[in-house]
N, C-alpha and C. Protein backbone atom coordinates (compact mmCIF):
# COMPACT_ATOMS: atom_id res chain seq x y z
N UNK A 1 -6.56 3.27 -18.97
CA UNK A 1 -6.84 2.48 -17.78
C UNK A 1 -8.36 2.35 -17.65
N UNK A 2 -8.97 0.97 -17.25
CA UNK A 2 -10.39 1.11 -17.22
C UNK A 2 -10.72 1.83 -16.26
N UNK A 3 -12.11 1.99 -16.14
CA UNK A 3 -12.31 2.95 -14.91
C UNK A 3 -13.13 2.60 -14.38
N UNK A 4 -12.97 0.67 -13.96
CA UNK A 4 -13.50 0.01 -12.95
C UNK A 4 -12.61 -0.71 -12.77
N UNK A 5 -12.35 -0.49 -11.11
CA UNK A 5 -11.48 -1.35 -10.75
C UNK A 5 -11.51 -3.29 -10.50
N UNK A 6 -10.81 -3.84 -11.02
CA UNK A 6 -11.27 -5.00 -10.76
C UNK A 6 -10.16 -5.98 -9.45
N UNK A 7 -10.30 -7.40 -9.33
CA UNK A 7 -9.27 -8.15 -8.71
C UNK A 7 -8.08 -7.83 -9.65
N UNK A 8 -7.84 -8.10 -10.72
CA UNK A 8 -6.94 -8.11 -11.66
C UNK A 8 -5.59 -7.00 -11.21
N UNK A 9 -6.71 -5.98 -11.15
CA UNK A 9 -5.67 -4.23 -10.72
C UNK A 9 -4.96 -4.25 -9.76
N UNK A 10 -5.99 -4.65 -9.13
CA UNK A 10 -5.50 -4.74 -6.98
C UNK A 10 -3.95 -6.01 -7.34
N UNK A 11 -3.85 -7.21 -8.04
CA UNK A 11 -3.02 -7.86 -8.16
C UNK A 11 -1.83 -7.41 -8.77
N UNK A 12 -1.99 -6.57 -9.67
CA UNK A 12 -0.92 -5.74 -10.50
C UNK A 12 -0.30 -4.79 -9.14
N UNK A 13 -1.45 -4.06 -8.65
CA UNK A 13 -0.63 -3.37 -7.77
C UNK A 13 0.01 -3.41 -6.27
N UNK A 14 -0.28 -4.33 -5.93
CA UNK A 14 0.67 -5.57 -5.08
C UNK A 14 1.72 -5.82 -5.66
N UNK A 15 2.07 -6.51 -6.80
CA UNK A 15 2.68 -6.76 -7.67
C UNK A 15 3.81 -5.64 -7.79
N UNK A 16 2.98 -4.28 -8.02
CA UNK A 16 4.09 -2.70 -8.30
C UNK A 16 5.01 -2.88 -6.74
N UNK A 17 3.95 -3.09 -5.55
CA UNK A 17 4.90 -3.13 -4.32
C UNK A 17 5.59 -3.56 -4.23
N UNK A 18 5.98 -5.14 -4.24
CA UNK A 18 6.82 -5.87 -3.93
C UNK A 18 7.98 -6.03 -4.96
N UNK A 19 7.70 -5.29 -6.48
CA UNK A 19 9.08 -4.90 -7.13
C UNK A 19 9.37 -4.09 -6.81
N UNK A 20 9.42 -3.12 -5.96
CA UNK A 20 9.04 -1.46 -5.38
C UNK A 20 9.33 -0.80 -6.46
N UNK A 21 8.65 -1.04 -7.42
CA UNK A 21 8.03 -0.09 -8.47
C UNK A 21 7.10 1.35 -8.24
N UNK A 22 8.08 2.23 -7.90
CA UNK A 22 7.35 3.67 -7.37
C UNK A 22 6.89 3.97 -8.68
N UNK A 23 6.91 4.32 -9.74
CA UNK A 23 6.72 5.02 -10.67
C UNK A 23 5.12 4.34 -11.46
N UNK A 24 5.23 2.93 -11.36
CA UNK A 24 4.17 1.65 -11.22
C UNK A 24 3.35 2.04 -10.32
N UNK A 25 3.26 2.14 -8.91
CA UNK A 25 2.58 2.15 -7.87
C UNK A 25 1.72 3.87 -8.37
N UNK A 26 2.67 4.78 -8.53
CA UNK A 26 2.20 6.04 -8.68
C UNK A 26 1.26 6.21 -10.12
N UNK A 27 1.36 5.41 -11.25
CA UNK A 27 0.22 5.76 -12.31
C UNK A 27 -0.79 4.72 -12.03
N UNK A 28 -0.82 4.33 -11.10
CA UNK A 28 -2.37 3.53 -10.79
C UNK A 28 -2.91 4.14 -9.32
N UNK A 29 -2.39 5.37 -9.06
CA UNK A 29 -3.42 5.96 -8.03
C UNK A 29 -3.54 7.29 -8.82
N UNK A 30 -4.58 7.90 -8.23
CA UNK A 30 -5.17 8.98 -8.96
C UNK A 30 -4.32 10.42 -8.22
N UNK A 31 -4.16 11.89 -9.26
CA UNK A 31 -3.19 12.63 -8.75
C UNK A 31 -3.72 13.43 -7.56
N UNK A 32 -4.51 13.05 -7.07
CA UNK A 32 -4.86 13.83 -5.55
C UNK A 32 -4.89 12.67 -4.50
N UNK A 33 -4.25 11.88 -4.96
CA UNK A 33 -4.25 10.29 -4.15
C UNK A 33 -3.66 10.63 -2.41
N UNK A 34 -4.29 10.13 -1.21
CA UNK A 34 -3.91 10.09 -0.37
C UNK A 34 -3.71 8.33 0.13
N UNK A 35 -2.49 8.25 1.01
CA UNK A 35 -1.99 7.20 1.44
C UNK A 35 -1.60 7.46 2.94
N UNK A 36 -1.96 6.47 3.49
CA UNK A 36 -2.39 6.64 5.36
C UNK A 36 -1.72 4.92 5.51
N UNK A 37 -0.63 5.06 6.01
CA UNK A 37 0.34 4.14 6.76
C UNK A 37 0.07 3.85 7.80
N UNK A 38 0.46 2.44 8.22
CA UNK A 38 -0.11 1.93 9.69
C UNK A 38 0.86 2.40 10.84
N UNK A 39 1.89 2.85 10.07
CA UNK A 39 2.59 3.41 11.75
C UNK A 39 2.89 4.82 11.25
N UNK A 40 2.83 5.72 12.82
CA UNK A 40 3.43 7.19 12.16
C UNK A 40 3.14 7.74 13.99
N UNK A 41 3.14 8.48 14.19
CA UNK A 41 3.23 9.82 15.35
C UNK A 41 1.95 9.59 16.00
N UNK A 42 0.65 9.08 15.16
CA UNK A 42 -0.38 9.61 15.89
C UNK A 42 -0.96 8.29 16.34
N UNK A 43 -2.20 8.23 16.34
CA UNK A 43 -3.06 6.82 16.18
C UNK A 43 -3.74 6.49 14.48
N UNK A 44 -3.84 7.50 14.06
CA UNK A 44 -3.93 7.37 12.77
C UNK A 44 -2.86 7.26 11.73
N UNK A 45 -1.65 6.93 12.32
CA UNK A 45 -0.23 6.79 11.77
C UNK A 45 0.25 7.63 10.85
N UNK A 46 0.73 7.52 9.80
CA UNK A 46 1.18 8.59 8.96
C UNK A 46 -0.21 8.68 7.36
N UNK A 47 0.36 10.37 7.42
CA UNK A 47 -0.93 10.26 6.05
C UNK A 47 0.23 11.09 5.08
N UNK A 48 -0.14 11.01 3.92
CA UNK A 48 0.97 11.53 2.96
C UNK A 48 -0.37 11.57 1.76
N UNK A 49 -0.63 13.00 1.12
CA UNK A 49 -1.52 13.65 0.20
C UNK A 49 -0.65 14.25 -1.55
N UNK A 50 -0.64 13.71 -2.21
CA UNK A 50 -0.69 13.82 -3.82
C UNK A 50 0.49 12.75 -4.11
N UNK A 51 1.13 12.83 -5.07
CA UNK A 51 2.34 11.78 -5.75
C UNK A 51 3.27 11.95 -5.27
N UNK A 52 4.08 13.12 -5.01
CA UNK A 52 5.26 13.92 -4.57
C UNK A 52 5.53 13.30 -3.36
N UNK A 53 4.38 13.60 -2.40
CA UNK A 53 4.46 13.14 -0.94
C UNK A 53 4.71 11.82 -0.91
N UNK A 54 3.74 10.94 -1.41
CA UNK A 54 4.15 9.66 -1.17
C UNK A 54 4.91 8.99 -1.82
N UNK A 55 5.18 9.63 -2.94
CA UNK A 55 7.10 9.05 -3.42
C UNK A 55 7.83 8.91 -2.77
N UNK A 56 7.79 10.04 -1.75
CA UNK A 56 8.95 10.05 -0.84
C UNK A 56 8.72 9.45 0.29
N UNK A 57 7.14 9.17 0.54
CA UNK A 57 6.97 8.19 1.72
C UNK A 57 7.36 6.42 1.44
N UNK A 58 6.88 6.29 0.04
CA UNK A 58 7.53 4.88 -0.49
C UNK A 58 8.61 4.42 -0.14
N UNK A 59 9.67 5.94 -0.70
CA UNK A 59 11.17 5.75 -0.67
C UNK A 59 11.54 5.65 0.55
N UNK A 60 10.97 6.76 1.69
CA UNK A 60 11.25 6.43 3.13
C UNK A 60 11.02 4.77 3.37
N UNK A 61 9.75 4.38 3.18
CA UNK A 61 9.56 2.86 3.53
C UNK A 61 10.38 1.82 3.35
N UNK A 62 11.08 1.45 1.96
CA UNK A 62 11.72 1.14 1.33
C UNK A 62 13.54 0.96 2.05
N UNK A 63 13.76 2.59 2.48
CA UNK A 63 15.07 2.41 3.09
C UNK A 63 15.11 2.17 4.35
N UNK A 64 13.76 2.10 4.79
CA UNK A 64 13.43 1.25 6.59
C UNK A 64 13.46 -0.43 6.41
N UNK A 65 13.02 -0.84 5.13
CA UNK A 65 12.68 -1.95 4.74
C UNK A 65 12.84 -2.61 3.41
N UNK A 66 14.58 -3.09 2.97
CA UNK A 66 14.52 -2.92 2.29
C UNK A 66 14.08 -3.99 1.04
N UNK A 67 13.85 -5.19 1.74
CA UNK A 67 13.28 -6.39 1.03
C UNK A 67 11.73 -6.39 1.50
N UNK A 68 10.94 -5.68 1.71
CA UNK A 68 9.59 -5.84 2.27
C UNK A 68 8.70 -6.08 0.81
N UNK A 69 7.90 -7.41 1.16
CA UNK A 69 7.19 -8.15 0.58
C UNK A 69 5.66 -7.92 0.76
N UNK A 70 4.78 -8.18 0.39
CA UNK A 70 3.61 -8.24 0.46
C UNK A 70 2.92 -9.54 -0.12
N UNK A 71 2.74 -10.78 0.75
CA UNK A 71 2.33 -12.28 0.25
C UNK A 71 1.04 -12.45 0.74
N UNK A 72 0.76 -13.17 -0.41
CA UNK A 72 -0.57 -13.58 -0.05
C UNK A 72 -1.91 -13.21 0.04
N UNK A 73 -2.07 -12.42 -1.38
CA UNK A 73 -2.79 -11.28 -1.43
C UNK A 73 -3.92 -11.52 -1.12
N UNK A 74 -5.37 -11.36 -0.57
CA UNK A 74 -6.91 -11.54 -1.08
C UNK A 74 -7.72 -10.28 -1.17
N UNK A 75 -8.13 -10.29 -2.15
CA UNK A 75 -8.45 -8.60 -2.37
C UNK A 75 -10.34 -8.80 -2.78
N UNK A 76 -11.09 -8.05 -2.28
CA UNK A 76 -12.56 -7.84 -2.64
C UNK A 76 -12.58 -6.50 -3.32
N UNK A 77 -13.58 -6.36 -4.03
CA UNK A 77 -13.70 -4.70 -4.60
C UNK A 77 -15.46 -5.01 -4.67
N UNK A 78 -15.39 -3.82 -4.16
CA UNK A 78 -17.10 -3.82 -4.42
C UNK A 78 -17.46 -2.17 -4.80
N UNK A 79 -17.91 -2.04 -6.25
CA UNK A 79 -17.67 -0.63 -6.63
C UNK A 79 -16.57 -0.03 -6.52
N UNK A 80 -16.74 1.54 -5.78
CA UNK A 80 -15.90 1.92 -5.55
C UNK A 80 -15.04 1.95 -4.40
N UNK A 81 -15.23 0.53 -3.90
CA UNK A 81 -14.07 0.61 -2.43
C UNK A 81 -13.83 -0.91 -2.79
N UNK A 82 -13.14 -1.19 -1.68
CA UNK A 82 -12.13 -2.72 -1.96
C UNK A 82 -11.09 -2.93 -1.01
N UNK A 83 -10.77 -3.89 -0.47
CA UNK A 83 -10.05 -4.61 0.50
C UNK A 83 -8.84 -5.53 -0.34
N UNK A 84 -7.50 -5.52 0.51
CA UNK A 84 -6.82 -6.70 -0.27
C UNK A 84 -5.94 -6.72 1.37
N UNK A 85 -5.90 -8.17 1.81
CA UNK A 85 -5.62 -9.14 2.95
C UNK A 85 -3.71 -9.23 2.50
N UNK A 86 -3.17 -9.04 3.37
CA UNK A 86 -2.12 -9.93 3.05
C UNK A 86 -0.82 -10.20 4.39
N UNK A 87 0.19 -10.68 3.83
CA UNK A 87 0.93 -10.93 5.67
C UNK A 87 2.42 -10.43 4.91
N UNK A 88 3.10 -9.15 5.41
CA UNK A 88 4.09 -8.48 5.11
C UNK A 88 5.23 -9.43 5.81
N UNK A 89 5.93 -9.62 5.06
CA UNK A 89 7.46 -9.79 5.53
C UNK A 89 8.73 -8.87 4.95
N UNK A 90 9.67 -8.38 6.38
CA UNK A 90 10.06 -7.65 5.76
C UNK A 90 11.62 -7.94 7.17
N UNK A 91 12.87 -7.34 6.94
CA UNK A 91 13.93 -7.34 7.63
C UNK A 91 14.19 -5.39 8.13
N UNK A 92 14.14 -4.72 8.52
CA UNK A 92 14.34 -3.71 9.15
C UNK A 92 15.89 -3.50 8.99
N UNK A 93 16.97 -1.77 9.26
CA UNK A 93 17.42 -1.78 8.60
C UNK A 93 18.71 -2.56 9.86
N UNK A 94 18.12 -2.64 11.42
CA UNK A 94 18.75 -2.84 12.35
C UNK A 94 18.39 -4.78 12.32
N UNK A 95 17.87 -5.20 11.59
CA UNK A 95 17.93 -6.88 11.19
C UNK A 95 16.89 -7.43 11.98
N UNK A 96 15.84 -6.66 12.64
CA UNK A 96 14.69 -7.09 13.04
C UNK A 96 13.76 -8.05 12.07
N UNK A 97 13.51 -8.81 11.84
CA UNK A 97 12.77 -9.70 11.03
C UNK A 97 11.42 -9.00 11.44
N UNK A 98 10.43 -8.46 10.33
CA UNK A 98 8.99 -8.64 11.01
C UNK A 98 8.25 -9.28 10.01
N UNK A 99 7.01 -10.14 10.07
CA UNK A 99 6.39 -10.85 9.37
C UNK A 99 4.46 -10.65 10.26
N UNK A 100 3.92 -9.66 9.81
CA UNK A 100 2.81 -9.63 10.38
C UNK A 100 1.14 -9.28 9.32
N UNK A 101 0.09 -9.47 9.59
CA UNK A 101 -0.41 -9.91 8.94
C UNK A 101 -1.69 -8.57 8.69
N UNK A 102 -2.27 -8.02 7.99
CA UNK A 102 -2.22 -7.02 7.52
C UNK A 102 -3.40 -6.37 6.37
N UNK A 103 -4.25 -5.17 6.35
CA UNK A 103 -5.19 -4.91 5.33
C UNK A 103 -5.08 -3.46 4.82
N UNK A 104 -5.28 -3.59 3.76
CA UNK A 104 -5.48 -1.79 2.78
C UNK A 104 -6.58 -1.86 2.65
N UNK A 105 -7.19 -0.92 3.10
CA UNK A 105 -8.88 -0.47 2.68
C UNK A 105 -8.78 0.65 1.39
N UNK A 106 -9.05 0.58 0.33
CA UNK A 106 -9.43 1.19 -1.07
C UNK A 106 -10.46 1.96 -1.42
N UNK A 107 -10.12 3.50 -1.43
CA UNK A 107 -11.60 4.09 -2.28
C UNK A 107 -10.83 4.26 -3.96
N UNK A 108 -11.78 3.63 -4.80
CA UNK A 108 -11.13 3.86 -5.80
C UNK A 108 -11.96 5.02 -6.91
N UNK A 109 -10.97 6.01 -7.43
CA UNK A 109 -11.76 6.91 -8.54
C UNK A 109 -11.29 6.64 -9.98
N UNK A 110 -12.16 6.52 -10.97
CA UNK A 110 -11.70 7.39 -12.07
C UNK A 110 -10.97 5.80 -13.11
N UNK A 111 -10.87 4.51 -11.89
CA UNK A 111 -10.00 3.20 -12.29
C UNK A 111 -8.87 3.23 -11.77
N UNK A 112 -9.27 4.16 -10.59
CA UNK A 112 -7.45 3.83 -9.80
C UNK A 112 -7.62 4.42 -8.31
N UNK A 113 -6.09 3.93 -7.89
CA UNK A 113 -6.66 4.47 -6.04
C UNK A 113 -6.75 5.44 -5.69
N UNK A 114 -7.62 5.89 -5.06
CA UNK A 114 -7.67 7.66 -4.83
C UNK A 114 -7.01 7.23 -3.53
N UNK A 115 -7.71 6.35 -2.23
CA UNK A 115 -7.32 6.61 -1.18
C UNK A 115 -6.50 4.77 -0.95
N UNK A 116 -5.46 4.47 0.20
CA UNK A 116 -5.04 3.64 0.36
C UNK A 116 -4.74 3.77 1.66
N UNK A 117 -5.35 2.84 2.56
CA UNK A 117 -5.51 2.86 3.99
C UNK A 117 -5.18 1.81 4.66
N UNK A 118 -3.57 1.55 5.38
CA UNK A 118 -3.26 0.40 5.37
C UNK A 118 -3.59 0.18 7.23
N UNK A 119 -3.93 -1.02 7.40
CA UNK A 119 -3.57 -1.50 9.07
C UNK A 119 -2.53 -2.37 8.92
N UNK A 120 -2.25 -3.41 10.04
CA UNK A 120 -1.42 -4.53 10.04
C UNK A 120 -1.24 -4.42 11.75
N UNK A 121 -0.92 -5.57 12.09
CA UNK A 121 -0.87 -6.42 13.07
C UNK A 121 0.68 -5.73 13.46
N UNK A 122 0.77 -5.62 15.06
CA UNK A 122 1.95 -5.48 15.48
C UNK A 122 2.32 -6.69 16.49
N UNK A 123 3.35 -7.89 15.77
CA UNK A 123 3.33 -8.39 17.26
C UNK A 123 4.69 -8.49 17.89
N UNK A 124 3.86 -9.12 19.39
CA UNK A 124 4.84 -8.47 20.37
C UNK A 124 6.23 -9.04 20.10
């Protein structure tokens, strides 16, 4: 894997999401990788620390959501951090439609994500 991240990567790994390719998603972040979700308990929503954890946070996501998309990517990288824009659509498992619009902030190490920091829009 190079070990500069480019647009190219960030597109592949969008790409791992929306096939929910866990195993994809997991060899392009690095093994001390932390991932910080826009919703969870606190104001800082949920955080989930190495592969293990967020396998199972994926898989949690996944069976909350089980067609959830990620369209419309626009991603910046500048060194080692990077942005990618996009507007989630997704059906919930109670048939809530949500479609809201949405950013991952990126520290990247080594040519892959160390950290993945998502927001997104809640609307009413």
């Amino acid at each position: 894997m190079p070990e500069v991240v480019t647009i190219g990567f960030l597109d592949a790994f969008v790409s791992a999401w929306n096939r929910h390719d866990t195993n994809a998603i997991l060899e392009m972040m690095t093994s001390d990788c932390v991932l910080s979700l826009a919703s969870g308990p606190s104001k800082e929503g949920s955080r989930f620390e190495g592969r293990e954890a967020i396998r199972a946070a994926i898989g949690d996501l996944l069976a909350r959501m089980p067609d959830v998309q990620w369209q419309n990517p626009r991603h910046f990288v500048s060194g080692d951090r990077g942005v990618t824009e996009w507007t989630m659509l997704a059906t919930t498992r109670d048939g809530r439609r949500i479609e809201a619009n949405g950013c991952d902030i990126f520290h990247f190490k080594d040519g892959r994500v160390a950290i993945k920091n998502s927001y997104r829009k809640f609307p009413a």
